[in-house]
Structure formats: structure tokens, C-alpha cells
PDB file of N, CA and C in Angstrom:
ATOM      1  N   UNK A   1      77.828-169.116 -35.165  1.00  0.00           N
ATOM      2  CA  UNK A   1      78.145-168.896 -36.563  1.00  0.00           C
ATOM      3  C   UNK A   1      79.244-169.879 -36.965  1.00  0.00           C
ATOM      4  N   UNK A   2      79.114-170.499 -37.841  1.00  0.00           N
ATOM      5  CA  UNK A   2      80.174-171.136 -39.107  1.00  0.00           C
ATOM      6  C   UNK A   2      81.099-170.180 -39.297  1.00  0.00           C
ATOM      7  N   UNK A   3      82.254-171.005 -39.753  1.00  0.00           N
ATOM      8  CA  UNK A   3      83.547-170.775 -40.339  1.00  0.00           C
ATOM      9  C   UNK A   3      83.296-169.529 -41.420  1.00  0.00           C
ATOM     10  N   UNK A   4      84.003-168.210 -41.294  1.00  0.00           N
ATOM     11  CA  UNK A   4      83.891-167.198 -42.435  1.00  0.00           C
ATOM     12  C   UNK A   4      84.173-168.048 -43.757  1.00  0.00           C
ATOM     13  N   UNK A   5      83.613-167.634 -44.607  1.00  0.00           N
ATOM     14  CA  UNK A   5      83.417-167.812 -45.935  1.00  0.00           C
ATOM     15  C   UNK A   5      83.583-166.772 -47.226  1.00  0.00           C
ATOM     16  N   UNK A   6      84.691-166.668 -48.042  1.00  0.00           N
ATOM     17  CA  UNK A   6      84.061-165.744 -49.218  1.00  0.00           C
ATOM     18  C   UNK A   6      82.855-165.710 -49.843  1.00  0.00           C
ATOM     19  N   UNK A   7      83.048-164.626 -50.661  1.00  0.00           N
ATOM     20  CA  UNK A   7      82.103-164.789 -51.643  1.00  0.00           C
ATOM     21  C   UNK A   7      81.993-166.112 -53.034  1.00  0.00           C
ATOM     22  N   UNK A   8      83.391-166.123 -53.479  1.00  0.00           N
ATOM     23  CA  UNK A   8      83.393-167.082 -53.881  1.00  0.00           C
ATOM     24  C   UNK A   8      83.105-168.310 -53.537  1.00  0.00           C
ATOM     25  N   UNK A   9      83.434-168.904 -52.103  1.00  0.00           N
ATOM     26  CA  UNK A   9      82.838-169.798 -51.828  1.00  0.00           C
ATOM     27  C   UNK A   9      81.506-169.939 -51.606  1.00  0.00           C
ATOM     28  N   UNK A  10      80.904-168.922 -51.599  1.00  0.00           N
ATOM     29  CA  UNK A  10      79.654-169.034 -51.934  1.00  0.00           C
ATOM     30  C   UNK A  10      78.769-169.452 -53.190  1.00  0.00           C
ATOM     31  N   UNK A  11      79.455-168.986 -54.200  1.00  0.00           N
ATOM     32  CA  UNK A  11      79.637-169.039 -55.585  1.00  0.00           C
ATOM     33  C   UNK A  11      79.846-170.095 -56.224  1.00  0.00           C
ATOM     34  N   UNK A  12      80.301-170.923 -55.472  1.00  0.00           N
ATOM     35  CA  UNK A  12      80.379-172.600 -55.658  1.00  0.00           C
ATOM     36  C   UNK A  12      79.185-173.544 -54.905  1.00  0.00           C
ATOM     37  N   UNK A  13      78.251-172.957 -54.145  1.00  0.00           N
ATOM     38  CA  UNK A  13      76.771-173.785 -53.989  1.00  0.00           C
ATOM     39  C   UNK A  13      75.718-173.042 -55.106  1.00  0.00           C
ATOM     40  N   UNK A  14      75.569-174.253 -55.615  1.00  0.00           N
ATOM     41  CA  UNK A  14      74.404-174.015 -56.253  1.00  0.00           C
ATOM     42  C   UNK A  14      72.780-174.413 -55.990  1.00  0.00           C
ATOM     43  N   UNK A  15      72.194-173.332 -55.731  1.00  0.00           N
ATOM     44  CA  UNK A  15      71.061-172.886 -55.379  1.00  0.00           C
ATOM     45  C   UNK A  15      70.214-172.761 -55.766  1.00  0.00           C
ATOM     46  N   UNK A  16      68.699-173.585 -56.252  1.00  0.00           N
ATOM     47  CA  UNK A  16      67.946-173.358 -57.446  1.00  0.00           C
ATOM     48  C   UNK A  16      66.786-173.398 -56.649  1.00  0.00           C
ATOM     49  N   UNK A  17      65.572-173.081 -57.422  1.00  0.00           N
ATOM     50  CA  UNK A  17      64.016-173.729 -57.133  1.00  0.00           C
ATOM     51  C   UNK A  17      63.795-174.479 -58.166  1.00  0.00           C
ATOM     52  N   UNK A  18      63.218-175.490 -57.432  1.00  0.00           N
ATOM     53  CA  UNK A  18      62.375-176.366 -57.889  1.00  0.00           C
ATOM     54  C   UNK A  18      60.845-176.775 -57.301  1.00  0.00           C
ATOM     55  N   UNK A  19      60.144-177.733 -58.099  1.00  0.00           N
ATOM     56  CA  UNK A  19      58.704-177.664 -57.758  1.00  0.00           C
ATOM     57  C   UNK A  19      58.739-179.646 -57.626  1.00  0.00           C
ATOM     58  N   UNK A  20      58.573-179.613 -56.316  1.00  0.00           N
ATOM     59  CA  UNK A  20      57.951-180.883 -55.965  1.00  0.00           C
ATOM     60  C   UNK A  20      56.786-181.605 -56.808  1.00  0.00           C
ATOM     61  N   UNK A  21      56.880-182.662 -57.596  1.00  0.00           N
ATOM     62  CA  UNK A  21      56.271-183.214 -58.804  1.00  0.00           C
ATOM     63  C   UNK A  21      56.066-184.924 -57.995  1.00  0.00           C
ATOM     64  N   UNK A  22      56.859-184.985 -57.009  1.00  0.00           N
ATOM     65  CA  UNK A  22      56.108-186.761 -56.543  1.00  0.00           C
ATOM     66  C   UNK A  22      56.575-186.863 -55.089  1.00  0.00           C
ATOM     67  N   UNK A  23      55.544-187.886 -53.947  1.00  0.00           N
ATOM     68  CA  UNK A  23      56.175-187.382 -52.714  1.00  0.00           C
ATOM     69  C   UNK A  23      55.976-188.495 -52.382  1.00  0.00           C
ATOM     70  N   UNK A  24      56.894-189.876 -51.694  1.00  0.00           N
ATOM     71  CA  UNK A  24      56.641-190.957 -51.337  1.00  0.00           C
ATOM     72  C   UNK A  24      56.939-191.539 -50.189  1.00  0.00           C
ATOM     73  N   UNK A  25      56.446-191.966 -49.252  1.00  0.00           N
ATOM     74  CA  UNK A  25      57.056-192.603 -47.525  1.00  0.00           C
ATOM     75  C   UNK A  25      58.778-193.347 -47.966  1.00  0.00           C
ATOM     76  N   UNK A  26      59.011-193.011 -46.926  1.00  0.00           N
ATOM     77  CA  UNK A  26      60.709-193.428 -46.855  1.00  0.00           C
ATOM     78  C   UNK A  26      60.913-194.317 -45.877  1.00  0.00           C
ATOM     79  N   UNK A  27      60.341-195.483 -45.786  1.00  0.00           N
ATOM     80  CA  UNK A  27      60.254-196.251 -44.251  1.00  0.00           C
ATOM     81  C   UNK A  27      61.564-196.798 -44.064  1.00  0.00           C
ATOM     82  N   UNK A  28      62.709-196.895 -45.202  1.00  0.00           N
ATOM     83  CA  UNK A  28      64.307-197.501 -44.555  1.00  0.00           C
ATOM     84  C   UNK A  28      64.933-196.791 -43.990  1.00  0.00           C
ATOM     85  N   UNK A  29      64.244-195.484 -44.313  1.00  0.00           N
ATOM     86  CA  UNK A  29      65.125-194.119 -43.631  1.00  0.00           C
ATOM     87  C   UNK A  29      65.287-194.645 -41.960  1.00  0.00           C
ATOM     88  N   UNK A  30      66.876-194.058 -41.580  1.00  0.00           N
ATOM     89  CA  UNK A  30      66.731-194.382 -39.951  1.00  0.00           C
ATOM     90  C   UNK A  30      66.252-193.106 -39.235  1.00  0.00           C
ATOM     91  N   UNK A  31      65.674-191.853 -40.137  1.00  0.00           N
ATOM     92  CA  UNK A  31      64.889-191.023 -39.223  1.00  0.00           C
ATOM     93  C   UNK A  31      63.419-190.851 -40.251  1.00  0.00           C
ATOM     94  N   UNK A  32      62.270-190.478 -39.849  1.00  0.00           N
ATOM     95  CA  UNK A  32      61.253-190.423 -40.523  1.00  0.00           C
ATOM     96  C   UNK A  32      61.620-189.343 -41.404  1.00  0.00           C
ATOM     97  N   UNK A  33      61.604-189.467 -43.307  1.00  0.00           N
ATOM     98  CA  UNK A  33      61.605-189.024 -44.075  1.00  0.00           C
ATOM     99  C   UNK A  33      60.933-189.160 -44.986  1.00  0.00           C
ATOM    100  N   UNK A  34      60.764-188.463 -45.932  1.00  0.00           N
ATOM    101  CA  UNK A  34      59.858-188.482 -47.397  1.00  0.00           C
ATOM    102  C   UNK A  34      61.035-188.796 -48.656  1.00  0.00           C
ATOM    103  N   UNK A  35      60.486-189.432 -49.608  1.00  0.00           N
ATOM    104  CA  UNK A  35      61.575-188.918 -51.035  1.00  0.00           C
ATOM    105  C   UNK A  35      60.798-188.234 -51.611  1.00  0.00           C
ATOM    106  N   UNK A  36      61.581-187.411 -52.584  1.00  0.00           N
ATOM    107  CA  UNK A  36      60.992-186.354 -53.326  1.00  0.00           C
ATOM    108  C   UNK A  36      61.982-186.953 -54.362  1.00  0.00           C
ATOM    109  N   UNK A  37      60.814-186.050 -55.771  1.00  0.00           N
ATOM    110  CA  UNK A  37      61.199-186.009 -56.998  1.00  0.00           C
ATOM    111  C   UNK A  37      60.888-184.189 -57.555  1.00  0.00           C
ATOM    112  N   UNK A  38      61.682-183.856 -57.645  1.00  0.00           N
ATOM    113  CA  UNK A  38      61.731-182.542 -57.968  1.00  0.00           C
ATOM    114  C   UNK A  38      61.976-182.078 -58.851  1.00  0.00           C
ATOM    115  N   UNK A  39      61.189-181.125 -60.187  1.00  0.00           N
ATOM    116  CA  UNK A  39      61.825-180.696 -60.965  1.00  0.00           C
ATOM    117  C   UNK A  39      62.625-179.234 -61.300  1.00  0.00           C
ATOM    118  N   UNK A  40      63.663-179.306 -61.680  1.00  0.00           N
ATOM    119  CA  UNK A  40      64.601-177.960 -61.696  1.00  0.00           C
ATOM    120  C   UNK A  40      64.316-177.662 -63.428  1.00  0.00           C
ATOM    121  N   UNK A  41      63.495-177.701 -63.591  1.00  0.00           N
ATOM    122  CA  UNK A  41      63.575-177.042 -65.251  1.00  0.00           C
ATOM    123  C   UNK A  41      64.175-177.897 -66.071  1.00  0.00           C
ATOM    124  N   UNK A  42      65.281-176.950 -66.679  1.00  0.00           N
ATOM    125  CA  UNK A  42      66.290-177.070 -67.417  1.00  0.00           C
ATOM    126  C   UNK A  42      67.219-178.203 -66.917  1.00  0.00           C
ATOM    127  N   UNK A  43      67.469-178.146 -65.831  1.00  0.00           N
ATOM    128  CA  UNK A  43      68.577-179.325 -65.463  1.00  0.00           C
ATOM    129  C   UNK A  43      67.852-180.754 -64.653  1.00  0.00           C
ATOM    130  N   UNK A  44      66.535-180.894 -65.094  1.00  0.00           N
ATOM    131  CA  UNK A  44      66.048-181.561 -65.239  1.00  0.00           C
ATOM    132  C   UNK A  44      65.331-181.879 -64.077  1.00  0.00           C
ATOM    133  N   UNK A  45      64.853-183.526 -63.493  1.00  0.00           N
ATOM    134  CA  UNK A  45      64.154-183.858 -61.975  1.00  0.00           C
ATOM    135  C   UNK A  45      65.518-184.324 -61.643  1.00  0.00           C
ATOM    136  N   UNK A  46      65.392-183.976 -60.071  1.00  0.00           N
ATOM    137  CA  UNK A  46      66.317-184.872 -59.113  1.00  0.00           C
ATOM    138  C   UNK A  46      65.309-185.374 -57.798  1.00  0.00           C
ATOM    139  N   UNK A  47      66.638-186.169 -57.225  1.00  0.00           N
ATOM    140  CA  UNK A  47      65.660-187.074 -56.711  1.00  0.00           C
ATOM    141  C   UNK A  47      66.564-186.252 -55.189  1.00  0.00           C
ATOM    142  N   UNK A  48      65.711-186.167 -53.576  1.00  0.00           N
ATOM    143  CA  UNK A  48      66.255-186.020 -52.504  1.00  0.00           C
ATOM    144  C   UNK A  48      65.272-186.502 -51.613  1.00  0.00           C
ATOM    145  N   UNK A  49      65.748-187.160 -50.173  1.00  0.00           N
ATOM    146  CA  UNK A  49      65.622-187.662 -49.199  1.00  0.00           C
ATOM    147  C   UNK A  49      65.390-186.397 -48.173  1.00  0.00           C
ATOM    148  N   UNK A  50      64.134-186.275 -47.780  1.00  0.00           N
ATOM    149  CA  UNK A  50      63.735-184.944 -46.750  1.00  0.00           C
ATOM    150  C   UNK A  50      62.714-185.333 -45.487  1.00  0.00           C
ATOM    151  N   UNK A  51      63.778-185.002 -44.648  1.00  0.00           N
ATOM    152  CA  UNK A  51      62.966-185.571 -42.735  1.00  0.00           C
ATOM    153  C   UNK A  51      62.069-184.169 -42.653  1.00  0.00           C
ATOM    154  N   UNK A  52      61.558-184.130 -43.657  1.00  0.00           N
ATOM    155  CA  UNK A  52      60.203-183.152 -43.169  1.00  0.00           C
ATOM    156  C   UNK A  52      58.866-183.122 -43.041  1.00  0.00           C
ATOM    157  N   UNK A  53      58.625-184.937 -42.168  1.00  0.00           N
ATOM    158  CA  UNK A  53      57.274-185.390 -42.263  1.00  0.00           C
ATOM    159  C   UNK A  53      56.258-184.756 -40.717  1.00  0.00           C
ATOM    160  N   UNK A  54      57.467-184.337 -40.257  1.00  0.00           N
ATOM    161  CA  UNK A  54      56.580-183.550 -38.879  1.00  0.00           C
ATOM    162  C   UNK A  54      56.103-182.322 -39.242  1.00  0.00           C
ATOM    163  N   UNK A  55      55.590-181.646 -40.253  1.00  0.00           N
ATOM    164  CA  UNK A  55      55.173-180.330 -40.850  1.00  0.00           C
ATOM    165  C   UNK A  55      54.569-180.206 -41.315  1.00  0.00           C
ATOM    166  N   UNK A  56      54.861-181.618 -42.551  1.00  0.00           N
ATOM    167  CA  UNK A  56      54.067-181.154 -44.073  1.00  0.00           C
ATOM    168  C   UNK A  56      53.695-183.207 -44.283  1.00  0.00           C
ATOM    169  N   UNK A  57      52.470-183.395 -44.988  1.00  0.00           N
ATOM    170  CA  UNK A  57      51.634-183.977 -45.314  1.00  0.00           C
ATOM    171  C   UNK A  57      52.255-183.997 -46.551  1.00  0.00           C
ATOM    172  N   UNK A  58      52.138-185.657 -47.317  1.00  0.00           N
ATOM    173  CA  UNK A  58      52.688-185.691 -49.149  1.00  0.00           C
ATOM    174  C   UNK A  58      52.155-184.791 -49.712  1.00  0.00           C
ATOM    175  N   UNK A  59      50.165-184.401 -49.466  1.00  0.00           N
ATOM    176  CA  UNK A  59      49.747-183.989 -50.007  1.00  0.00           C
ATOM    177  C   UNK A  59      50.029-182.293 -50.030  1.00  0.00           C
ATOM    178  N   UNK A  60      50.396-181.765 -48.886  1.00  0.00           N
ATOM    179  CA  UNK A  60      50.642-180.688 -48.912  1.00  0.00           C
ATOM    180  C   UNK A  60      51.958-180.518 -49.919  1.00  0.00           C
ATOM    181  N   UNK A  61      52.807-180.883 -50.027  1.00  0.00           N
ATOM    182  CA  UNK A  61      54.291-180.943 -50.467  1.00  0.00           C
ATOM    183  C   UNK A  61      54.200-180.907 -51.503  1.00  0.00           C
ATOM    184  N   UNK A  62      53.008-182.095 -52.714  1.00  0.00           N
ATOM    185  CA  UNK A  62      53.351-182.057 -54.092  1.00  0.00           C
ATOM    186  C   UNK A  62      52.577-180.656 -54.568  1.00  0.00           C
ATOM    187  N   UNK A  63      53.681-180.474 -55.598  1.00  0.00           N
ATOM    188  CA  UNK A  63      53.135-179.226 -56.538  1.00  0.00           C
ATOM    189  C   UNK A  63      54.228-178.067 -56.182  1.00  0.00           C
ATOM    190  N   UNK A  64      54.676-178.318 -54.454  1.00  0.00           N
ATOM    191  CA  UNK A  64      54.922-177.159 -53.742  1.00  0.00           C
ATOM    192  C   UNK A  64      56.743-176.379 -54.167  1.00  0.00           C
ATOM    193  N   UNK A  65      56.939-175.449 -54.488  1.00  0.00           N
ATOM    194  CA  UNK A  65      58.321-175.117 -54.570  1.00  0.00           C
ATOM    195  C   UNK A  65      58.968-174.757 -53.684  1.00  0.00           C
ATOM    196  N   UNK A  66      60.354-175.029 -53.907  1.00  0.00           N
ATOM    197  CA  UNK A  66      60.917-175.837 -52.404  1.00  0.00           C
ATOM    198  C   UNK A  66      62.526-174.874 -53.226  1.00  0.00           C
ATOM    199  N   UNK A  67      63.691-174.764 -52.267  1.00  0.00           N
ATOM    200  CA  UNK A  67      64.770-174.005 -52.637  1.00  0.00           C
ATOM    201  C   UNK A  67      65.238-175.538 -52.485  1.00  0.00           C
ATOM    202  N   UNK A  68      67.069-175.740 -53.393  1.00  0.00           N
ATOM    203  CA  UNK A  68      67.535-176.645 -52.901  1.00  0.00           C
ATOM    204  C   UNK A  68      69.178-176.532 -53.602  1.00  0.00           C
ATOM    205  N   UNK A  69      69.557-176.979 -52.731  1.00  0.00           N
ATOM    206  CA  UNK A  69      71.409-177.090 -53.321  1.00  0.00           C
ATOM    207  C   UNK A  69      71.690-178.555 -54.120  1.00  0.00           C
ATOM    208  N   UNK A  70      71.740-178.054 -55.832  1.00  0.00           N
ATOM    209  CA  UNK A  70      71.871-178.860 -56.821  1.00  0.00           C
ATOM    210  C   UNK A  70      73.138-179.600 -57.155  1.00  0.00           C
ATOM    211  N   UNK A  71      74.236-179.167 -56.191  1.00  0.00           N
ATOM    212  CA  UNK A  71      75.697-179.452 -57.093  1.00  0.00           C
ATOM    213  C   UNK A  71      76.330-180.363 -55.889  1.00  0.00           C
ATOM    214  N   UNK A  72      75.607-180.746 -54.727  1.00  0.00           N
ATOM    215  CA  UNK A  72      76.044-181.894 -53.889  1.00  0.00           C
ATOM    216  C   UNK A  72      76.263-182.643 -54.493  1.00  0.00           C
ATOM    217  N   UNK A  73      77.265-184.008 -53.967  1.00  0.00           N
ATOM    218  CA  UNK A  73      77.876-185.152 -54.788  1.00  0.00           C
ATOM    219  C   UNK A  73      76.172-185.766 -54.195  1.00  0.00           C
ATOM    220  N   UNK A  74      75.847-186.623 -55.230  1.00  0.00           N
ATOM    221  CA  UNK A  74      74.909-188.065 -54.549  1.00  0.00           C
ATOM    222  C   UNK A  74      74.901-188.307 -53.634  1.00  0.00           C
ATOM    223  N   UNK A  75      74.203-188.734 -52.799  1.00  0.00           N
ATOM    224  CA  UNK A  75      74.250-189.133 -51.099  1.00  0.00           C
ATOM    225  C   UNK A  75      73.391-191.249 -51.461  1.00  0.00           C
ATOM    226  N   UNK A  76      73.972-191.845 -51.100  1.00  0.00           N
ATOM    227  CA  UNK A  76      73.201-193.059 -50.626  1.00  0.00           C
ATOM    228  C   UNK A  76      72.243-192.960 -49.214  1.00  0.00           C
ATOM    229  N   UNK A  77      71.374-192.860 -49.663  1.00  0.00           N
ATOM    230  CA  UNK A  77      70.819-192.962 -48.235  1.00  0.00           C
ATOM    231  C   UNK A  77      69.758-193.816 -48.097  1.00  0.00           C
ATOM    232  N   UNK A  78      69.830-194.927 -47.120  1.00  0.00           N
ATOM    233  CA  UNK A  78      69.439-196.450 -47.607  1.00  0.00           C
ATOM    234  C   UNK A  78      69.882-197.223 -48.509  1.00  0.00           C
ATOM    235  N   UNK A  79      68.375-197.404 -49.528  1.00  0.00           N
ATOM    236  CA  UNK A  79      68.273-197.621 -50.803  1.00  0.00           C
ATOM    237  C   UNK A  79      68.236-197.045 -51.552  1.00  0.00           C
ATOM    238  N   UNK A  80      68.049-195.414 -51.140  1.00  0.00           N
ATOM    239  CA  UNK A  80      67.880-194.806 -51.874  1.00  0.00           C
ATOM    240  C   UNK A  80      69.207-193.483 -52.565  1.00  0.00           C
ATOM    241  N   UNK A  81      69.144-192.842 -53.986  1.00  0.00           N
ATOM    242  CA  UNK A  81      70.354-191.998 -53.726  1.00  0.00           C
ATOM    243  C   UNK A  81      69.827-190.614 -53.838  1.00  0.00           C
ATOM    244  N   UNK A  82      69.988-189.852 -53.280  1.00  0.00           N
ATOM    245  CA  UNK A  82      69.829-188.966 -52.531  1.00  0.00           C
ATOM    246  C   UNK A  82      71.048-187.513 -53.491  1.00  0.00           C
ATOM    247  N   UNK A  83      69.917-186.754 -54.663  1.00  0.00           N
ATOM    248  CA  UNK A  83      70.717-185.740 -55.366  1.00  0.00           C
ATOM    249  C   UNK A  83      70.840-184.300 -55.176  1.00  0.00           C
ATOM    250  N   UNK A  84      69.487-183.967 -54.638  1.00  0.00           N
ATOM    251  CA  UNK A  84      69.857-182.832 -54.125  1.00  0.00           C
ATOM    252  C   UNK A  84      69.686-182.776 -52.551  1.00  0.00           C
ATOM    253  N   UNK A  85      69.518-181.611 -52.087  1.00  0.00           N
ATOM    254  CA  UNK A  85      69.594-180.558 -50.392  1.00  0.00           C
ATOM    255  C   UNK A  85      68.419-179.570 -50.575  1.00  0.00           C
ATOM    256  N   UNK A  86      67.096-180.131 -49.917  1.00  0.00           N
ATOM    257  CA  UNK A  86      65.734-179.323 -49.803  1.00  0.00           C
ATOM    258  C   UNK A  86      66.486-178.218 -48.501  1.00  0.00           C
ATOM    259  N   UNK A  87      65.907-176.990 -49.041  1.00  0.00           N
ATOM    260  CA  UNK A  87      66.404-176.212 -47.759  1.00  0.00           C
ATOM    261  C   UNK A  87      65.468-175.854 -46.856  1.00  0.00           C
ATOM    262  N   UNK A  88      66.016-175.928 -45.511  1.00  0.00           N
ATOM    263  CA  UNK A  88      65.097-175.343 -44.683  1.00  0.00           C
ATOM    264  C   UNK A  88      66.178-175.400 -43.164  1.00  0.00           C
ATOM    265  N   UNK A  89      64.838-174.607 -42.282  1.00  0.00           N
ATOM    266  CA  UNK A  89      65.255-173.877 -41.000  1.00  0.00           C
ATOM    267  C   UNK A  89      64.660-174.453 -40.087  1.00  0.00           C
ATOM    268  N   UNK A  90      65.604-174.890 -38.977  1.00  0.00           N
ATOM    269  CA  UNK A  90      64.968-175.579 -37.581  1.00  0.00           C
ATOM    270  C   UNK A  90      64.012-174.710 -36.954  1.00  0.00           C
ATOM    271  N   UNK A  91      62.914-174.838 -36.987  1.00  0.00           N
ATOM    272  CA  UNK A  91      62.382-174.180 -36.132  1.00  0.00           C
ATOM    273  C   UNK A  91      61.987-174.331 -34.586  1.00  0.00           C
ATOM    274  N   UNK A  92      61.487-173.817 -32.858  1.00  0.00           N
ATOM    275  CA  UNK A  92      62.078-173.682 -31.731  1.00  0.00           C
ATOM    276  C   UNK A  92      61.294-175.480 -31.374  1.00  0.00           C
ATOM    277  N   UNK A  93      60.933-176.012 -31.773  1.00  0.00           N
ATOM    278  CA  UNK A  93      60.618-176.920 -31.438  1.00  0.00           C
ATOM    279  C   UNK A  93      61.478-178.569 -32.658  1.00  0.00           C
ATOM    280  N   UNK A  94      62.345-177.978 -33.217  1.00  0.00           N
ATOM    281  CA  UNK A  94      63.203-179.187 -33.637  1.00  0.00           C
ATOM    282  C   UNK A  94      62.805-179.692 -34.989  1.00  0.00           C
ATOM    283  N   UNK A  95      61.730-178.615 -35.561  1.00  0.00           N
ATOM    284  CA  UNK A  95      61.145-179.429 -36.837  1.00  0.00           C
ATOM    285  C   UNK A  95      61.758-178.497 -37.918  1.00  0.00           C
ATOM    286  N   UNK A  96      61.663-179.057 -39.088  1.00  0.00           N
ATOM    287  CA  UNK A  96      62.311-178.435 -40.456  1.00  0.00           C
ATOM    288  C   UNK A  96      61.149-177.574 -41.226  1.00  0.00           C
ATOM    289  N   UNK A  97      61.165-176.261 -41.226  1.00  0.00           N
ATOM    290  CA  UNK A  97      60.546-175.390 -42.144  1.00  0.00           C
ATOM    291  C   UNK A  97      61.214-175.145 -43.173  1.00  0.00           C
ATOM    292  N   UNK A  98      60.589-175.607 -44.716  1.00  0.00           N
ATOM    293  CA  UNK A  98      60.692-175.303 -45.485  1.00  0.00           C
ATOM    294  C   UNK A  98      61.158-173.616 -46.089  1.00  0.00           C
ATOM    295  N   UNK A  99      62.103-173.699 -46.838  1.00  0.00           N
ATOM    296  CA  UNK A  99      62.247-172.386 -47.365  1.00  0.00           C
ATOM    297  C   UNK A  99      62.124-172.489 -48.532  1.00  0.00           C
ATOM    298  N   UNK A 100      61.165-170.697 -49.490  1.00  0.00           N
ATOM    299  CA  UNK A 100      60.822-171.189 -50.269  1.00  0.00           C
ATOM    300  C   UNK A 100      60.419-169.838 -50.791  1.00  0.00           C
ATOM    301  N   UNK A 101      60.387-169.163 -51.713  1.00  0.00           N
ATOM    302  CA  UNK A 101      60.461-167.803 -52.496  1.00  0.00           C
ATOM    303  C   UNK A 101      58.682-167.252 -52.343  1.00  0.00           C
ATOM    304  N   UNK A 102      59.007-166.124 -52.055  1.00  0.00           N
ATOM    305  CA  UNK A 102      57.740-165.313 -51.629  1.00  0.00           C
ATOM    306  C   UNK A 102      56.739-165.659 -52.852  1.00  0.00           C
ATOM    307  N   UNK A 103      57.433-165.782 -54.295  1.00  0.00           N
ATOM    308  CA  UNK A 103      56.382-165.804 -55.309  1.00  0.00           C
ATOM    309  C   UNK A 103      56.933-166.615 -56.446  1.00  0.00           C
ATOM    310  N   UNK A 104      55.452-167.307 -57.044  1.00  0.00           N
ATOM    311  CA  UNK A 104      56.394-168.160 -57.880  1.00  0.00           C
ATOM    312  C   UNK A 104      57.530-168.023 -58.683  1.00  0.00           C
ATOM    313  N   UNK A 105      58.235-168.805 -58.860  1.00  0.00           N
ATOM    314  CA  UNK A 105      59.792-168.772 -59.986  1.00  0.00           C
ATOM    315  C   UNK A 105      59.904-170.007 -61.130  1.00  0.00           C
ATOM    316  N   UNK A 106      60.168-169.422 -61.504  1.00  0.00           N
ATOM    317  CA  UNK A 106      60.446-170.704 -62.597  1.00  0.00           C
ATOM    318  C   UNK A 106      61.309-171.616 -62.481  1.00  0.00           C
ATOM    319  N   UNK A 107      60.802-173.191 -62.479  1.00  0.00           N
ATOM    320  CA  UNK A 107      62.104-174.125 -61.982  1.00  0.00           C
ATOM    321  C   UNK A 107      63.181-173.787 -62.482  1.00  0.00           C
ATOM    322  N   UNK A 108      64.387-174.468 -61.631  1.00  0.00           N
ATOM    323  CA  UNK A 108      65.350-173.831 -62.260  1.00  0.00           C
ATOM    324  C   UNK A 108      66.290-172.774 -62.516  1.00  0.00           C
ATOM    325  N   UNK A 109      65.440-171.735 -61.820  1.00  0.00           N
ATOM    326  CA  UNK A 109      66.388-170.609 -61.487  1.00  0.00           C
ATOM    327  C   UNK A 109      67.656-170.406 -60.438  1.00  0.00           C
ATOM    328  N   UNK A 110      68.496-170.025 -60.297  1.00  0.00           N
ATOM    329  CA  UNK A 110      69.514-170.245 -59.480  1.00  0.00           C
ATOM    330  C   UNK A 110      69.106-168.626 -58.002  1.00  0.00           C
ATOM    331  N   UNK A 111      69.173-169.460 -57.654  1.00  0.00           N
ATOM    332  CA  UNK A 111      69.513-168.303 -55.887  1.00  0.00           C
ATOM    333  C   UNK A 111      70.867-167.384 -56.045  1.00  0.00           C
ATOM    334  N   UNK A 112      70.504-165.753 -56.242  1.00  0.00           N
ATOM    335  CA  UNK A 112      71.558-165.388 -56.295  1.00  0.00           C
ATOM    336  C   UNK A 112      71.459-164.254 -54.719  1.00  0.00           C
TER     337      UNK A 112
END
């Protein structure tokens, strides 16, 4: 386990769904990744960098809603900049499972 945390500090990640809208090879990446273009509704598309090509297929991915932490600073990564944090869970063999709401939501909604 991580460092205890309030609630408030909790209260300061922001947590939304969004719906994967474009999915493209990331070959500068120095680990195999995808970019995504994601839209959050209201606060519009962002763009994030996701090593989750051992799982999921572009084709599986677009359309797909995905959880993600919206209020990270920018990340450079490569060439590319890198706005939000797709969430997901290592699973026993080292790969990234997607997390992702039992039923649809409307982009945009915040994780409470």
C-alpha cells in the first residue's frame, strides 16, 4: 500500500469517463504504446499516450469508454504530449487492463 491519503486529497484527482474517438501506433514510444484521442464531453477531447497494445487491438479500443485522470500537468512523451491518465490494473502476467464502468456514462462525468 501507498502513503495514507485524505479524503481531500483525493478530491484533488480528477476522474472522468471518456469514450475513445481515434487510436493510432506510437512507434517513438520507448515502450510499445498507442495514442489516443478521447472525448470527455464537456471539457472537451484530450489527447494520452497508453502501453496497452498487449490486450487490446486499435480496433477494439475505438468507440470504447475508458476511466481517466483529467487534471495531470501535460506529459511530453516523445513527440508527443501526453494530457490525460487512461486507467487501468496490472494484471498476473504484466499487462494493463483497462478500467471502465459497468454501464454506459456520459463523457465527462467525474468518478466520485
Amino acid at each position: 500500500m501507498t502513503e495514507e491519503i485524505t479524503f481531500e486529497d483525493f478530491l484533488k484527482v480528477d476522474i472522468r469517463v471518456g469514450t475513445i474517438i481515434e487510436v493510432n501506433d506510437f512507434p517513438k514510444a520507448r515502450k510499445p504504446a498507442y495514442q489516443l484521442k478521447i472525448d470527455f464531453g464537456d471539457l472537451g477531447i484530450k489527447k494520452s499516450s497508453a502501453q496497452i497494445t498487449d490486450l487490446y487491438t486499435k480496433e477494439e479500443l475505438l468507440n470504447r469508454q475508458v476511466t481517466s485522470i483529467v487534471n495531470f500537468k501535460p506529459r511530453q512523451i516523445a513527440n508527443f504530449m501526453s494530457e490525460c491518465l487512461v486507467l487501468g490494473v496490472y494484471n498476473h502476467e504484466g499487462h494493463v487492463v483497462l478500467l471502465q464502468a459497468s454501464r454506459e456514462i456520459k463523457n465527462g462525468e467525474q468518478i466520485s
